[in-house]
Protein backbone atom coordinates (compact mmCIF):
# COMPACT_ATOMS: atom_id res chain seq x y z
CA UNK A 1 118.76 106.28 120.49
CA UNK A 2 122.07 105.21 122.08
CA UNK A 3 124.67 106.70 119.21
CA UNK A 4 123.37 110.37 119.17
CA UNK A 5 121.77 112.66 121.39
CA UNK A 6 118.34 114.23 120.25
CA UNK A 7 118.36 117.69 120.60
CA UNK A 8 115.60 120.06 122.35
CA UNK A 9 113.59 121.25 119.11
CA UNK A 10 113.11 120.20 115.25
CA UNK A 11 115.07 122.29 112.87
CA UNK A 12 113.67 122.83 109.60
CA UNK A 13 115.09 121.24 106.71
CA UNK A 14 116.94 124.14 105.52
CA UNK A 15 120.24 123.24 107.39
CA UNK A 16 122.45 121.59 104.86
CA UNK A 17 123.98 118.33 105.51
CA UNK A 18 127.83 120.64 105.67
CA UNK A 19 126.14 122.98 108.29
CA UNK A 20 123.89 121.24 110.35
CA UNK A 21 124.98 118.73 113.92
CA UNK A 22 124.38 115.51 114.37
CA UNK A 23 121.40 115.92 116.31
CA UNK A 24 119.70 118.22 114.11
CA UNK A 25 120.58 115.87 110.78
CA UNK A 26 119.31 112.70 112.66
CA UNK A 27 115.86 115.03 114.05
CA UNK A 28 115.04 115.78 109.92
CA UNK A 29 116.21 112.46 108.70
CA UNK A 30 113.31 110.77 111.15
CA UNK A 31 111.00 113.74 109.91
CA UNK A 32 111.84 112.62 106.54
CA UNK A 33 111.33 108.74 106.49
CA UNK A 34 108.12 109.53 108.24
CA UNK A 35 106.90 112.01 105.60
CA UNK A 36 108.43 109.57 102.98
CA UNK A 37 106.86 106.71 104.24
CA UNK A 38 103.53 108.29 104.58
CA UNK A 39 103.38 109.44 101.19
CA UNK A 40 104.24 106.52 99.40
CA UNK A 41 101.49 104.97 100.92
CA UNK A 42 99.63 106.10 99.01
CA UNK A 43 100.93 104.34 96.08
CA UNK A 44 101.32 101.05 98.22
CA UNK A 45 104.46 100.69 99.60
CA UNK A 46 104.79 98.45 102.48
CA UNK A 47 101.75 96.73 101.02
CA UNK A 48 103.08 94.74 97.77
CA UNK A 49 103.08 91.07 97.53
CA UNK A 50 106.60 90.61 96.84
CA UNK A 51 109.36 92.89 96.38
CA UNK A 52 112.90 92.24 94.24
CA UNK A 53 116.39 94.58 93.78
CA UNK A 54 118.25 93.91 90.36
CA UNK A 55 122.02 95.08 91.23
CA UNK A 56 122.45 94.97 87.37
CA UNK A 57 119.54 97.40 86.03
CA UNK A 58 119.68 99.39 89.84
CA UNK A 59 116.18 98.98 89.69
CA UNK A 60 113.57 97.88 92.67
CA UNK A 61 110.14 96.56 91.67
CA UNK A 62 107.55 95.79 93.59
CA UNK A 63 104.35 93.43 93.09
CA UNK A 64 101.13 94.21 93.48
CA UNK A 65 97.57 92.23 92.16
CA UNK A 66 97.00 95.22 90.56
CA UNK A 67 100.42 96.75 89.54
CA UNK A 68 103.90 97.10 89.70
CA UNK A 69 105.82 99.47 90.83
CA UNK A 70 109.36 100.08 89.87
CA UNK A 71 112.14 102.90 91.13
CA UNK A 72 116.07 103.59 90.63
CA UNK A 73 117.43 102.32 93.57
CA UNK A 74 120.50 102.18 95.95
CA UNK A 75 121.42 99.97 98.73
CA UNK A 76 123.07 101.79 101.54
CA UNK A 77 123.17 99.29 103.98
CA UNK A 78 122.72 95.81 105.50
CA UNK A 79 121.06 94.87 108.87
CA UNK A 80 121.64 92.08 110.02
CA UNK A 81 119.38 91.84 113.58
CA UNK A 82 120.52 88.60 115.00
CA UNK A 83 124.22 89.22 114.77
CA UNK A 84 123.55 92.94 115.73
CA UNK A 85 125.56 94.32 113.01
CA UNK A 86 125.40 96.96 109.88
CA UNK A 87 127.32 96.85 106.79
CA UNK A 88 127.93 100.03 104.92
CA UNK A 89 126.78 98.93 101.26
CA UNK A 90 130.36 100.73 100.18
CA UNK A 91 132.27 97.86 102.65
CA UNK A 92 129.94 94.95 101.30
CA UNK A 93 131.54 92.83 98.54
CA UNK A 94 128.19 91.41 97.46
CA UNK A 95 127.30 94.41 96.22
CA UNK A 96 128.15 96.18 92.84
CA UNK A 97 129.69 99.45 93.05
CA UNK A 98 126.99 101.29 90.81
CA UNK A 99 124.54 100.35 93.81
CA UNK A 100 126.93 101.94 96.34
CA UNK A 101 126.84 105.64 95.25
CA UNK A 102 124.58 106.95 98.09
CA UNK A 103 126.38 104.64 101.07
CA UNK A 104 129.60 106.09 99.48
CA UNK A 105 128.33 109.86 99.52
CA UNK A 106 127.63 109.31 103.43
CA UNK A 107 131.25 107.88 104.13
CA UNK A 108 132.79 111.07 102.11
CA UNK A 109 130.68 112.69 104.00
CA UNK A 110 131.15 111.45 107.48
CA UNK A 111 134.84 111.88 106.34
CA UNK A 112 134.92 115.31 105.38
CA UNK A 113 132.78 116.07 108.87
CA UNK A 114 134.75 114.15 111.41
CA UNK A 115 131.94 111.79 111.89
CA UNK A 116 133.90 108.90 112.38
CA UNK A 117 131.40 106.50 113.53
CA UNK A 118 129.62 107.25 110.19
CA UNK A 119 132.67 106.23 108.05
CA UNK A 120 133.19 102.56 109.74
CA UNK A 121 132.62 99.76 107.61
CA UNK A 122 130.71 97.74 110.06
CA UNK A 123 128.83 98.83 113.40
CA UNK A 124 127.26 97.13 116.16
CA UNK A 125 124.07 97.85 115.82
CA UNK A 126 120.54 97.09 117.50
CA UNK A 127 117.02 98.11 115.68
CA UNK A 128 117.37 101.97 117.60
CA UNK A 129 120.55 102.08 116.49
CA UNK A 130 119.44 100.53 112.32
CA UNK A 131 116.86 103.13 112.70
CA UNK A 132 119.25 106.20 113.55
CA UNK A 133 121.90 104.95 110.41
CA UNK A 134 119.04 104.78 108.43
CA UNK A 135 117.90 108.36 108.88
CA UNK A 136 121.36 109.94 108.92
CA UNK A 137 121.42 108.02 105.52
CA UNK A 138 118.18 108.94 104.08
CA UNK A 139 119.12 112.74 105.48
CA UNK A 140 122.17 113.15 104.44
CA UNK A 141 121.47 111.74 100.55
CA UNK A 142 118.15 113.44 100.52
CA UNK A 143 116.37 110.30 99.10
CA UNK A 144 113.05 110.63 97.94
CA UNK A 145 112.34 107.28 98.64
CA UNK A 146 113.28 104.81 101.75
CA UNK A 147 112.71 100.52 102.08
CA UNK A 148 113.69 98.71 104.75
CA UNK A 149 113.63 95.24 102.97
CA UNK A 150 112.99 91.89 103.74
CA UNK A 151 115.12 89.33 104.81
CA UNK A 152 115.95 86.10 106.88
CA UNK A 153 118.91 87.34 108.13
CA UNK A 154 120.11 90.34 106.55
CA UNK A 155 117.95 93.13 106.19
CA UNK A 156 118.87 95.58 102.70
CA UNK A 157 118.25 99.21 103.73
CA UNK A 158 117.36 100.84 100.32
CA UNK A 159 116.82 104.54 98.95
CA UNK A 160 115.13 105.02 95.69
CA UNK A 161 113.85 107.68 93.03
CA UNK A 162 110.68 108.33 91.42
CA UNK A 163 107.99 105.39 91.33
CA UNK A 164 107.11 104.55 88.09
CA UNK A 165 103.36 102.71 88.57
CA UNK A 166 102.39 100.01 85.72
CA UNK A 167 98.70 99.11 85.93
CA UNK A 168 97.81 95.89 84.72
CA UNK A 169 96.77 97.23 81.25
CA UNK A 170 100.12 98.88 80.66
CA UNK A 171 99.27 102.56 81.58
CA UNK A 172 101.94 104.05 83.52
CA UNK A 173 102.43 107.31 85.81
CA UNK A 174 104.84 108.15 87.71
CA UNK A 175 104.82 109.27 91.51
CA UNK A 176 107.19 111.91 92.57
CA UNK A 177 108.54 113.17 95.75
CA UNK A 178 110.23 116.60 96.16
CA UNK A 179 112.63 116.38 99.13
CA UNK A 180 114.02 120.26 98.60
């Protein structure tokens, strides 16, 4: 864990991002990629055949032999393993502003709660460390969604909406995640 200290039980998710430690946020924000991860499973994340991000429509689709799956979408972060770094999407220059919003939200955030660490442009980070960012982020936005990307050297860490599903004779549904 290295950054934070766990503490002794899990809190519910009624503690609001304002009220709520360190600890406590980081305890529900692993609670919640689980969950997350588990239910969009069902759909088939983590399962697609390719994956893409359009910075100019904000919108992640994924590829399946089947379907495609599409979702609003934000980058908070990059992880970049091999030079044991993260870049706050908000510091990046790569990326447009419009795909910033939630890695800004946790900066004001981190700002407005004396979490400096949280408001530093660029961290050292290892994959315990990637793992705790990325659940203070998904926590502290309340995303419904959560993608650790792919990537040769950097690694996008993504939050999305609703999944809209497009079978492969056009019918569509969407798959929805209330986060409270």
């Amino acid at each position: 864990m290295g950054l934070f200290k766990r503490s002794a039980g899990r809190d519910s998710m009624t503690a609001t991002p304002e009220h709520a430690d360190l600890s406590t946020l980081l305890l529900q924000g692993e609670d919640m990629i689980e969950q997350l991860a588990q239910a969009h499973r069902s759909w088939g994340l983590g399962g697609a055949d390719r994956w893409g991000l359009d910075q100019r429509t904000g919108i992640i689709t994924w590829s399946f032999p089947d379907k495609t799956a599409t979702a609003a979408a934000q980058i908070v972060a990059s992880y970049n393993p091999s030079a044991a770094s993260w870049l706050w999407a908000w510091a990046n220059s790569s990326i447009l502003p419009e795909m910033s919003r939630d890695s800004r939200t946790i900066r004001d955030w981190a700002q407005a709660n004396g979490q400096r660490a949280l408001a530093e442009p660029k961290v050292e980070a290892d994959d315990d460390k990637a793992a705790t960012l990325a659940a203070l982020a998904v926590r502290i936005t309340r995303a419904a969604g959560f993608y650790r990307g792919t990537g040769s050297a950097s690694i996008p860490i993504i939050t999305f909406g609703p999944v809209t599903l497009t079978a492969q004779d056009g019918t569509t549904s969407t798959f929805r995640i209330d986060v409270g």
